[in-house]
Protein backbone atom coordinates (compact mmCIF):
# COMPACT_ATOMS: atom_id res chain seq x y z
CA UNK A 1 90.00 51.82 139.59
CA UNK A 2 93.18 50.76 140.07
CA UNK A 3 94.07 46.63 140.80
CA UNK A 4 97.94 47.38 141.01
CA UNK A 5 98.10 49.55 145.03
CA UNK A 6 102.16 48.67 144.13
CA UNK A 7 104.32 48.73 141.64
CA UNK A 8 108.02 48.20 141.00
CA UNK A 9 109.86 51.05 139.76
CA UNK A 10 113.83 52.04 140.32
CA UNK A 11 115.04 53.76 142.98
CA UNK A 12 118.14 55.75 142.86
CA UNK A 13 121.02 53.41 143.40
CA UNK A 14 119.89 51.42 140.27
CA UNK A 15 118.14 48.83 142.25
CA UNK A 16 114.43 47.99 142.47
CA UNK A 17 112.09 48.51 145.06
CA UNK A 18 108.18 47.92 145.96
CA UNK A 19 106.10 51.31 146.45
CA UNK A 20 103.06 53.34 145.54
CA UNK A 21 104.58 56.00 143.29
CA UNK A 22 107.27 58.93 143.53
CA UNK A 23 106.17 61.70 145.86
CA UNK A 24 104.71 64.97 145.28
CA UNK A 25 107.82 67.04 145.28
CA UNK A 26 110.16 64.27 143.14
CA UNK A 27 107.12 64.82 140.34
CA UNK A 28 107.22 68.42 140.87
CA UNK A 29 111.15 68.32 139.70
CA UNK A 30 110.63 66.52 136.61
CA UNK A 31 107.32 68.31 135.53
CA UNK A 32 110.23 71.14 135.91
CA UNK A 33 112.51 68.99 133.61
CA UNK A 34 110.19 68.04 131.24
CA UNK A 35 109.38 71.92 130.78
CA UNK A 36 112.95 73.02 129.81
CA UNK A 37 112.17 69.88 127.40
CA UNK A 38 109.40 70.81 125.80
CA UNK A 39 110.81 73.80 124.61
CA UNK A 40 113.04 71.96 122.40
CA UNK A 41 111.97 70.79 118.96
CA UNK A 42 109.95 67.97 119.88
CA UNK A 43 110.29 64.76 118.54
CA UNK A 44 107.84 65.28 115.43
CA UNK A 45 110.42 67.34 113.96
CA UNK A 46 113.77 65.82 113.00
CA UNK A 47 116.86 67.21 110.89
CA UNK A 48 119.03 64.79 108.66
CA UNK A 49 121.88 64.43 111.34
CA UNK A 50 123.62 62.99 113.80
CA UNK A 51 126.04 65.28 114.45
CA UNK A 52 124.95 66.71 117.94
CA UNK A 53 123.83 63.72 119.45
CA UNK A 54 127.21 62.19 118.11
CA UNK A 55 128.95 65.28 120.04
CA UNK A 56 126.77 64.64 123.44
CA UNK A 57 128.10 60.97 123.04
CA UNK A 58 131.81 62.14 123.01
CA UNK A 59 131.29 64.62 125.71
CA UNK A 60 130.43 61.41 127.91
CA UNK A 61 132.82 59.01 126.90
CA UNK A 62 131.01 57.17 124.22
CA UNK A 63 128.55 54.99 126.92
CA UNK A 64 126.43 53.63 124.16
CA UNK A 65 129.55 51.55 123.66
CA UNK A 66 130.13 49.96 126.56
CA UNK A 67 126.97 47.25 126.03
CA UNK A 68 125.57 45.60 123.24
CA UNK A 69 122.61 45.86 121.33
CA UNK A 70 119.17 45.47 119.80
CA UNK A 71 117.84 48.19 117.89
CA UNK A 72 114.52 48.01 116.55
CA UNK A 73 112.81 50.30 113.57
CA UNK A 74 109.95 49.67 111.65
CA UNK A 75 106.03 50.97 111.53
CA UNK A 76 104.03 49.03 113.67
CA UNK A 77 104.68 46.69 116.35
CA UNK A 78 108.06 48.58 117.35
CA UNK A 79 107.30 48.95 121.33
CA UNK A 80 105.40 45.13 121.99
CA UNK A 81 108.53 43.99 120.09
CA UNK A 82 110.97 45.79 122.34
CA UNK A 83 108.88 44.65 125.59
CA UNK A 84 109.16 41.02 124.20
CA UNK A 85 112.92 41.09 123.89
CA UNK A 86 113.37 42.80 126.89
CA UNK A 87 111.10 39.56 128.69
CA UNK A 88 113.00 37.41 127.04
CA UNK A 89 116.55 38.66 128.14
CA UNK A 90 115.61 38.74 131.26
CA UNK A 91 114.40 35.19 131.71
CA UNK A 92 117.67 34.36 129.81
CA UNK A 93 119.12 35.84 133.09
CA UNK A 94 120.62 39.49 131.46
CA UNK A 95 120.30 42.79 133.08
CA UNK A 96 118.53 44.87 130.54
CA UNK A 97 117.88 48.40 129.68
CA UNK A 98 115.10 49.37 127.53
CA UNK A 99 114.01 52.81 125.38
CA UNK A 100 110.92 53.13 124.10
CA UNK A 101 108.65 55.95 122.46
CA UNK A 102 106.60 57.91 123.08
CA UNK A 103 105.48 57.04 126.40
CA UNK A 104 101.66 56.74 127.36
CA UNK A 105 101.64 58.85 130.54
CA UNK A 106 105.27 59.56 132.22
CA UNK A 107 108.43 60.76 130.74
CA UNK A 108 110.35 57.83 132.63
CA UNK A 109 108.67 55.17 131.14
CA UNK A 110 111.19 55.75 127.87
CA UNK A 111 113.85 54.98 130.19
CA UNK A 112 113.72 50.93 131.76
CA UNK A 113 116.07 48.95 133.79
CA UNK A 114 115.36 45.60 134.51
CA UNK A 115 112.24 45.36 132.96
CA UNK A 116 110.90 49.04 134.94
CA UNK A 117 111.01 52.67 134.56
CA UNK A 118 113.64 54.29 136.28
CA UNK A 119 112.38 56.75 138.77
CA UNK A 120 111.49 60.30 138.57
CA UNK A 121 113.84 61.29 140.91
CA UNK A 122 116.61 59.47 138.78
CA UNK A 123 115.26 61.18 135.14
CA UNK A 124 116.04 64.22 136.96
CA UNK A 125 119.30 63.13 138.09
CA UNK A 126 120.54 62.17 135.19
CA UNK A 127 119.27 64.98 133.10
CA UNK A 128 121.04 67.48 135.71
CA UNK A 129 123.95 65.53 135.13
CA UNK A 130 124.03 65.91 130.96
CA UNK A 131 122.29 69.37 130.96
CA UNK A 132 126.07 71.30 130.95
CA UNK A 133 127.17 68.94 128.28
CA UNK A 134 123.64 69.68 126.61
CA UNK A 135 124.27 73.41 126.76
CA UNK A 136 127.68 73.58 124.79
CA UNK A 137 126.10 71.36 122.56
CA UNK A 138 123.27 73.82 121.90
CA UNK A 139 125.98 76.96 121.57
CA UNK A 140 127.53 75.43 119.44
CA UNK A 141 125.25 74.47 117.24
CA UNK A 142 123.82 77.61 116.99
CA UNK A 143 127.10 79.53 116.35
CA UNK A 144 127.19 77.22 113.43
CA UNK A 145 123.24 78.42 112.33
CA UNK A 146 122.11 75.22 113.68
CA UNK A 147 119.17 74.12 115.84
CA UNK A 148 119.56 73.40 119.49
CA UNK A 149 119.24 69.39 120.57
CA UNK A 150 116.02 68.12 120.53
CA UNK A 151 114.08 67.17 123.06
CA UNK A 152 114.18 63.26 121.39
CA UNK A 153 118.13 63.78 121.39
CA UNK A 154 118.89 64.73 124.96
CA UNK A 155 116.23 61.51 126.23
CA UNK A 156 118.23 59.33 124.03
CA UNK A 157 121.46 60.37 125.42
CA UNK A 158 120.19 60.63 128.86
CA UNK A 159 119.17 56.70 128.35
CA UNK A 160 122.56 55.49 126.89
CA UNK A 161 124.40 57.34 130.04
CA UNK A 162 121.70 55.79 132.50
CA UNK A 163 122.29 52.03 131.10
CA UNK A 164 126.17 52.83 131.17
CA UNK A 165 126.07 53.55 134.98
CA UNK A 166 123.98 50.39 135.75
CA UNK A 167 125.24 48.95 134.23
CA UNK A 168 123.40 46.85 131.96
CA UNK A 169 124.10 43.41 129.89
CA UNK A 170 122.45 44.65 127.36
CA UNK A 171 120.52 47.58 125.94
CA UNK A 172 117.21 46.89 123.53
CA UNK A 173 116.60 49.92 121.41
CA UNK A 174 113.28 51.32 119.82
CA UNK A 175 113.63 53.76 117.54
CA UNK A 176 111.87 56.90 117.61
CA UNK A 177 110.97 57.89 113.73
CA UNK A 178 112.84 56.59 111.04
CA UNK A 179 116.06 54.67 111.55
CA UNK A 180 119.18 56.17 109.54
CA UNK A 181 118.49 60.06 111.37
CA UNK A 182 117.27 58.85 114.20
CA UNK A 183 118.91 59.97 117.81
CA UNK A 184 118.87 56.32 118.67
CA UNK A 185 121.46 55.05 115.52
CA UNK A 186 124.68 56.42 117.07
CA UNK A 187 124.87 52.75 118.68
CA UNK A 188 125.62 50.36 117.04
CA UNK A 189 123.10 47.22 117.07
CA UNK A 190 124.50 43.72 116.45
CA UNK A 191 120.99 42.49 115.82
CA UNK A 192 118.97 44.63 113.86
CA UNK A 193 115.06 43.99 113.83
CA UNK A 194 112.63 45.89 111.15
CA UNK A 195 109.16 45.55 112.27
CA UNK A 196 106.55 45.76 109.52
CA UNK A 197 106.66 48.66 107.64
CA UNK A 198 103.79 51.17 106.52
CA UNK A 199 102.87 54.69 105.44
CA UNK A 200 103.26 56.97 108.39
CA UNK A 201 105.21 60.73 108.98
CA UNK A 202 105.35 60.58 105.13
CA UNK A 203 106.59 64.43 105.40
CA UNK A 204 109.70 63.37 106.93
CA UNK A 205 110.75 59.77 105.88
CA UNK A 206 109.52 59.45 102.33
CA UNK A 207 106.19 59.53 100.18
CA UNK A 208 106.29 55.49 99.50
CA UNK A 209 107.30 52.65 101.07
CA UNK A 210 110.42 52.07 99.37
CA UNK A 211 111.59 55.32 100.31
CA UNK A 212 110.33 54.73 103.87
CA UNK A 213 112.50 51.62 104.28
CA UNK A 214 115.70 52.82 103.22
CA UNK A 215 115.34 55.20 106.09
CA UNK A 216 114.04 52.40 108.36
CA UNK A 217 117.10 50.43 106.84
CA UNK A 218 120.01 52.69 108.72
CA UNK A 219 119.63 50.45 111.28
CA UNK A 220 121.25 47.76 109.87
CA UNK A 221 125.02 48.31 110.30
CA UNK A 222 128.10 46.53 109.14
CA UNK A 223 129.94 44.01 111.84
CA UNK A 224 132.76 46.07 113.31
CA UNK A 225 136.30 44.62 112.74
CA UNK A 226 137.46 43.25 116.07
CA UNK A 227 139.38 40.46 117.04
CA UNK A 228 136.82 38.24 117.63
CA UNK A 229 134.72 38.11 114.37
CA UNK A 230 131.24 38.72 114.42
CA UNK A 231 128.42 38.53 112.31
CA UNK A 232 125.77 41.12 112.51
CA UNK A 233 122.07 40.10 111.96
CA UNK A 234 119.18 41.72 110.32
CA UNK A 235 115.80 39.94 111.39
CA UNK A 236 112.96 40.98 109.41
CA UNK A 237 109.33 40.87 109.59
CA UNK A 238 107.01 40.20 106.42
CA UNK A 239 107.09 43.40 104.28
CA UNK A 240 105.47 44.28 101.33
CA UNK A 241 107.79 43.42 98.27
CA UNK A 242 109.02 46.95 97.37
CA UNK A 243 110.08 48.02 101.18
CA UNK A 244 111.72 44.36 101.33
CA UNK A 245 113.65 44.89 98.60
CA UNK A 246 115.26 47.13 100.14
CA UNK A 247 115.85 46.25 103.30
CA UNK A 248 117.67 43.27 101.57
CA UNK A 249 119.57 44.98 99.45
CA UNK A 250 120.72 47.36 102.60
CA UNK A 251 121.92 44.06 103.86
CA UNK A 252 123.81 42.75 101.20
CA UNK A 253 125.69 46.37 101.20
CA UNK A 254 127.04 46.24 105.01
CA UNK A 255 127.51 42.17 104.60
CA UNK A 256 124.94 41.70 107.51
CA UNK A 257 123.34 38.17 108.30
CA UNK A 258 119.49 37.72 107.55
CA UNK A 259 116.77 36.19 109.18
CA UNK A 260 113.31 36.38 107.25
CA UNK A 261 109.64 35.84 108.80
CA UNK A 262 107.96 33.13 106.86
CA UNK A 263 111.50 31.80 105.49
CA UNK A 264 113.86 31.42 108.59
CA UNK A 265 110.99 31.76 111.51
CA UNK A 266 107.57 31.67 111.31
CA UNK A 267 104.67 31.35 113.70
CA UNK A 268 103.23 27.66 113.16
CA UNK A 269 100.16 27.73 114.82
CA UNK A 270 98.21 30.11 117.21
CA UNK A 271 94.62 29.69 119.04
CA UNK A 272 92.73 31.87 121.46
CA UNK A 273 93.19 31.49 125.15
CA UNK A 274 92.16 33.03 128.11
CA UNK A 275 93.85 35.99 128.56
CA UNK A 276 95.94 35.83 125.46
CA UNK A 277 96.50 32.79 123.15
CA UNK A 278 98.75 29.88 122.58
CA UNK A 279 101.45 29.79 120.08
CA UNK A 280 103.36 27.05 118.46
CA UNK A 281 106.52 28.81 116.76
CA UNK A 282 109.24 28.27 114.65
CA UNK A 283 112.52 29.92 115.67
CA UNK A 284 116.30 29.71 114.21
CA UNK A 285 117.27 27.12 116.24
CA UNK A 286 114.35 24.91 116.09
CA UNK A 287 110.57 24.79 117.64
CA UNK A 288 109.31 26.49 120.51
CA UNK A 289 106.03 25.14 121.29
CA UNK A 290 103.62 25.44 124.77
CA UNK A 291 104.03 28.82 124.69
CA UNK A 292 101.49 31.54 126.30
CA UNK A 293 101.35 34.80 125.22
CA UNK A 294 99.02 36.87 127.41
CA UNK A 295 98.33 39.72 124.39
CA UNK A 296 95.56 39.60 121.15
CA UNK A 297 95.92 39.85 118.08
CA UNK A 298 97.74 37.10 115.34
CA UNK A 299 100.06 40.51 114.67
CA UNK A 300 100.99 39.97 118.79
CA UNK A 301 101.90 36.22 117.80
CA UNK A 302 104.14 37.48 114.86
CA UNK A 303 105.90 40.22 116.89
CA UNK A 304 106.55 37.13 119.24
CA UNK A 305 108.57 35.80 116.94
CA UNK A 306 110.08 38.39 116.16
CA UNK A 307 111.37 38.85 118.84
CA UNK A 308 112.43 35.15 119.51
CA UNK A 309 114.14 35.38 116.32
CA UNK A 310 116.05 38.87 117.72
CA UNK A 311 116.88 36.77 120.86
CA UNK A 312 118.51 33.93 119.12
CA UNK A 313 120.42 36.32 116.71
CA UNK A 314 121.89 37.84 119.61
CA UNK A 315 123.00 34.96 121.37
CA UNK A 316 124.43 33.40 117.67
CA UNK A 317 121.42 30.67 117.70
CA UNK A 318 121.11 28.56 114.91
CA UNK A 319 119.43 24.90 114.07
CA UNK A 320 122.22 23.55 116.34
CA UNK A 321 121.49 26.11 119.20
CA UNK A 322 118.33 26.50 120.65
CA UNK A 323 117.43 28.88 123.57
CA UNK A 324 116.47 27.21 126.94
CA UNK A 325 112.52 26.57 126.15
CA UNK A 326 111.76 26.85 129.57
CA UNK A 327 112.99 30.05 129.77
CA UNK A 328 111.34 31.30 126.42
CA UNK A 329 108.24 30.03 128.15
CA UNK A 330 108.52 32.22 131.32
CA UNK A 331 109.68 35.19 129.16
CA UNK A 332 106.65 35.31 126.90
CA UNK A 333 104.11 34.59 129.83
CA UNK A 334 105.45 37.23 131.71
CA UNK A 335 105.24 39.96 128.22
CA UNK A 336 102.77 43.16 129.21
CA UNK A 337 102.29 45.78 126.80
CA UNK A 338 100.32 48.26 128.30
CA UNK A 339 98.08 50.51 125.93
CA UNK A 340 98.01 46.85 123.58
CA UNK A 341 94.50 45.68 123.38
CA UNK A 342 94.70 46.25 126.83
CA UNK A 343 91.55 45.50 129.34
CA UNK A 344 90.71 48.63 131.89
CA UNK A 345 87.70 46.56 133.22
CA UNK A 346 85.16 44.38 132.72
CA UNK A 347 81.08 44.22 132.75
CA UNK A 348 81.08 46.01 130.40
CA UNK A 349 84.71 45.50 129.11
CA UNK A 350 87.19 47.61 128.18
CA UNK A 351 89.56 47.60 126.14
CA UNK A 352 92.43 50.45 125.27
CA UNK A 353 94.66 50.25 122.09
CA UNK A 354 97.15 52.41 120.76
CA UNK A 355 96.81 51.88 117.36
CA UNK A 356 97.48 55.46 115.59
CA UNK A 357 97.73 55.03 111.81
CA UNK A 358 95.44 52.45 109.30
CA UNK A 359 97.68 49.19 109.65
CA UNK A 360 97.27 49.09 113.32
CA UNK A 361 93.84 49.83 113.08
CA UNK A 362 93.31 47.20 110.70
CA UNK A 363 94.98 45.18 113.52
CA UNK A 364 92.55 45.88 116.12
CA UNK A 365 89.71 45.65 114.09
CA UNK A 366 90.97 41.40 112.95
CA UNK A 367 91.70 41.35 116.91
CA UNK A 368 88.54 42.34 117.97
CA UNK A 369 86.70 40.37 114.97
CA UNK A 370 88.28 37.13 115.38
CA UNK A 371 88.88 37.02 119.07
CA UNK A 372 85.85 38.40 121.21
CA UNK A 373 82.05 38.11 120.20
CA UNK A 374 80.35 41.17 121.64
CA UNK A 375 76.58 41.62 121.39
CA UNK A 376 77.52 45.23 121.13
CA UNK A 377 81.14 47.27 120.35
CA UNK A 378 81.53 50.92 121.26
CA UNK A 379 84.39 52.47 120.02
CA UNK A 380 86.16 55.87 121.78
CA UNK A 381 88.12 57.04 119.03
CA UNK A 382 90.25 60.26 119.45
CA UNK A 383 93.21 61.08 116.71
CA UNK A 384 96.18 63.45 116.40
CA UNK A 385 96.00 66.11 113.37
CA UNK A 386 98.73 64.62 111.46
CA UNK A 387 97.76 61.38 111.40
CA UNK A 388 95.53 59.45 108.63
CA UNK A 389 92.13 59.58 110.37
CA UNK A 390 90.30 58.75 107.77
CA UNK A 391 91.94 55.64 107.25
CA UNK A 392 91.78 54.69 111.01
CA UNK A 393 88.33 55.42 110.65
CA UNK A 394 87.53 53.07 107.82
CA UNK A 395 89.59 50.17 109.05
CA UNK A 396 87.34 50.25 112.33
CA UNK A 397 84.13 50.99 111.01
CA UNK A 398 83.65 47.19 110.05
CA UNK A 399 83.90 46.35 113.77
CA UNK A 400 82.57 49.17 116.29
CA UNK A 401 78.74 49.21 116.30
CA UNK A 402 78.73 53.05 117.18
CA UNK A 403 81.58 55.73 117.64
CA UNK A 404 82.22 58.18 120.34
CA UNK A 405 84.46 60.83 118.71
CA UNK A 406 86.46 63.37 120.93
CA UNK A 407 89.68 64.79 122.01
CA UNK A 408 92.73 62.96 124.20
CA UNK A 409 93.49 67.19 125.27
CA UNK A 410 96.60 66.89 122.98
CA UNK A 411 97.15 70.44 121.55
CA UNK A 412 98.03 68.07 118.59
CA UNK A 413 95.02 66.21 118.70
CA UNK A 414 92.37 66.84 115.80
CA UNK A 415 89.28 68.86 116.29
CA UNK A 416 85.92 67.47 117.58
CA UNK A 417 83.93 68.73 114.23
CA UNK A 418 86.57 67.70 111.93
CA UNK A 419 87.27 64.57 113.34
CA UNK A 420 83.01 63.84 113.24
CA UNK A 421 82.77 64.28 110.21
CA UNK A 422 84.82 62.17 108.84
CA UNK A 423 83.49 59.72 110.87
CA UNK A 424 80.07 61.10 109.64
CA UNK A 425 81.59 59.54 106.12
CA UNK A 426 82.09 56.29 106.93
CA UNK A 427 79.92 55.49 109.75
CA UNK A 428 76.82 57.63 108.83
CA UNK A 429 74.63 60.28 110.99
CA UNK A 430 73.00 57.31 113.35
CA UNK A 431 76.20 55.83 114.71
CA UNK A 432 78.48 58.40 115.17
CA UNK A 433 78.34 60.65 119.12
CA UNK A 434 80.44 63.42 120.07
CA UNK A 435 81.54 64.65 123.55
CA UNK A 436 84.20 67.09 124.30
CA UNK A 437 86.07 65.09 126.39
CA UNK A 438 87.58 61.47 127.05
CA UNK A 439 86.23 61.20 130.37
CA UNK A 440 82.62 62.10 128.81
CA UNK A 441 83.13 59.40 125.97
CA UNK A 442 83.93 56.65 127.93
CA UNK A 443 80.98 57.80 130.28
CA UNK A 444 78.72 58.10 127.10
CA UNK A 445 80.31 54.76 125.20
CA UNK A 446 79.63 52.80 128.73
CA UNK A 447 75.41 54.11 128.17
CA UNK A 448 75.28 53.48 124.78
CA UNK A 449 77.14 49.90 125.02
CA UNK A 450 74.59 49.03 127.86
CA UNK A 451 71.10 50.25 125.49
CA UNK A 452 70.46 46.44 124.25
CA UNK A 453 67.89 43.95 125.94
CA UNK A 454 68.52 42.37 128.94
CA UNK A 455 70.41 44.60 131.75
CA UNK A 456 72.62 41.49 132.16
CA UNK A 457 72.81 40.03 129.01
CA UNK A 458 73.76 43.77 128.05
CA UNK A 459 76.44 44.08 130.28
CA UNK A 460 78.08 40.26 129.75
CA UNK A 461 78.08 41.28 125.68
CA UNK A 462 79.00 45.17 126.00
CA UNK A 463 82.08 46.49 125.00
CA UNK A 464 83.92 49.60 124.67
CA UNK A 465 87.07 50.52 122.94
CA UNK A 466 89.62 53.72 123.48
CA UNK A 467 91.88 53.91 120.31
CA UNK A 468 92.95 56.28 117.93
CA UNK A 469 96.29 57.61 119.36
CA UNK A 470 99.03 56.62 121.98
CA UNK A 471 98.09 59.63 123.43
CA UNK A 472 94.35 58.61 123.85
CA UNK A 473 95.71 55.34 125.45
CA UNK A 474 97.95 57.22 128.03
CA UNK A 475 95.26 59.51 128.63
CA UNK A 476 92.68 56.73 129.47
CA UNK A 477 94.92 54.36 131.22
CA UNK A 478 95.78 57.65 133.87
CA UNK A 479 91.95 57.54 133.93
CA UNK A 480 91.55 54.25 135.46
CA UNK A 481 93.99 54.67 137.36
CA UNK A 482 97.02 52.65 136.35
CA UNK A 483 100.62 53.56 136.62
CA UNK A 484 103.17 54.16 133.84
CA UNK A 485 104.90 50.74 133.42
């Protein structure tokens, strides 16, 4: 069921336009792109360089130089952060381009201008255009006993030349895994912004989280010389003491500014509202209260500021300087972060998240505990093999009455049996159901959530939950019908 007949995407000439979707044959072309994609290393796999991206850069003319910046690493939070800037910019009146990853169903939704995917027919475009560059790149590379680009790589490069021809005011950066390695860190972000950070793709960034934020920390880059000084800013997020320490002292190193949550900027009050909740905050240049953010979650309400904190770094904000509250207002209300605690339908309601790893989970779960009082909670939980199941599992268990376990069709995704019982483990024999696919879950989570008393009291106090992956979220948000965003 979709509630959304039209959407806003962008149209070739880098301007925006009201329609229900690409066609048949512009899809067709980039399910051919995304082919010769795919058989790249995919973006689970990194090497310790930047060399080829670097090269592709050259080959184009630098264009991730021709804007400035906000690059954003860190565990958790990394995309609603990136949407929140991206609001806020806009309100502020800037033309913005966005990358996020990885997308929840379309390739293009990595790839925003002005707040909206570009179009297929312009991914396509603009991957034509790059693919000889792309190609010498590869030869190269592999004269020297190297690996061709990666898939991650030629999407990054493809964004910086698509944000270069808009052109954009500025360009707000998530990065992919990591931060020092990443494709993304060949620009060069004047503001800085390390989400929380966690345990997660241990194999390639580090088995601790000290180790993890160093890599994280690349991100944070020393103020070029120029004739007009500058200060570059690091805004931070609360962090566990060891990965803080050195994110601080990464700081010191490259003689970057810092702004800290709970020192600098804080959130100063929050309460539950329809649709979202209310937040009183605390920015660098002063207090932003009457604000509605229309997301869950108290982590939602410190990502918000966040990325008020970002915003005011960027524009050189301080207690002398405050942003246009008006403007913060409209920014925030307008925030959507689709696969977020995000609501499919209603009676009985559902809810999608995209937490993949045990801090988000343990998100979700406080969301869902301290925000919503369901007479029963069904959760649809399908996870990718390389990911910490069993720690997803136990930070839900607490809050989902039963569990529907399956697959999101991922050749990555975990098996049915394996996946059970571990759920078996924490949830025991009587509340854990299997079904072989998402569309069956949700069909089976819907029956179960409905099997208490009254048929309406039932339905008014039934819930159901999709979680466990991105990939789950993309998967069930194509189900009911809603476009990439």
């Amino acid at each position: 069921m979709n509630d959304e007949p039209e959407r806003q995407y962008r149209d070739d000439s880098g301007g925006t336009r009201l329609g229900s979707g690409p066609s048949p044959v512009e899809l067709a072309e980039m399910a051919l792109v995304e082919a010769e994609l795919d058989q790249r290393w995919p973006e689970t796999k990194i090497e310790p360089s930047l060399t080829r991206i670097a090269t592709l850069m050259d080959l184009l003319g630098s264009p991730q130089q021709s804007y400035p910046a906000i690059h954003i690493a860190g565990t958790n939070g990394k995309t609603s952060v990136t949407r929140m800037i991206d609001a806020l910019l806009t309100a502020l009146h800037r033309r913005t381009g966005r990358i996020t990853s990885p997308h929840l169903q379309l390739a293009t939704e990595r790839i925003s201008i002005d707040n909206a995917p570009i179009s297929p027919a312009k991914y396509v475009e603009t991957y034509r255009e790059l693919q000889p560059c792309v190609e010498m790149i590869d030869a190269q590379s592999a004269a020297a006993g190297g690996p061709a680009m990666s898939k991650f790589e030629v999407l990054t490069g493809m964004a910086y030349a698509a944000f270069a021809e808009a052109p954009v005011d500025v360009a707000i950066v998530e990065t992919g895994m990591g931060g020092t390695w990443d494709a993304t860190n060949v620009i060069d972000g004047q503001v800085a912004v390390i989400t929380p950070i966690g345990l997660d793709h241990v194999d390639y960034l580090g088995p601790d989280l000290a180790a993890i934020a160093g890599e994280k920390a690349g991100i944070i880059k020393r103020a070029p010389e120029s004739l007009v000084p500058r200060d570059n800013v690091a805004v931070i997020a609360q962090q566990e003491p060891e990965a803080m320490e050195v994110l601080l002292r990464r700081a010191v190193e490259v003689d970057a500014a810092v702004a800290r949550e709970g020192a600098e900027f804080r959130v100063l009050a929050r309460r539950v509202a329809v649709g979202g909740q209310q937040l009183e905050l605390q920015g660098l240049g002063g207090v932003y209260d009457e604000i509605f953010l229309p997301l869950h979650g108290e982590h939602q309400a410190r990502n918000a500021v966040l990325a008020l904190a970002a915003v005011e770094a960027f524009f050189g904000a301080g207690s002398e300087r405050q942003l246009d509250i008006d403007a913060v207002r409209a920014g925030f209300a307008s925030v959507t972060s689709p696969g977020r605690m995000e609501r499919m339908r209603s009676a009985p309601t559902i809810f999608i998240d995209a937490a993949h790893n045990p801090a988000g989970a343990r998100a979700l779960a406080a969301t869902l505990g301290e925000e919503f009082d369901f007479r029963k909670l069904v959760g649809v939980v399908a996870v990718l093999g390389d990911k910490d199941a069993a720690g997803i599992l136990e930070a839900l268990e607490p809050v989902f009455d039963e569990i529907v376990v399956t697959t999101n069709g991922s050749p990555r995704a975990m098996d049915i049996d394996s996946l059970a019982n571990l759920a078996v483990q924490r949830f025991g024999d009587e509340r854990v159901v299997t079904a072989d696919t998402l569309p069956d879950a949700l069909e089976t989570a819907i029956a179960i959530a409905e099997e208490v008393g009254d048929p309406v009291e039932a339905v008014s106090g039934a819930g159901v939950v999709v979680t466990g992956s991105v990939v789950t979220a993309g998967a069930a948000r194509a189900l009911f019908g809603k476009d990439p965003a």
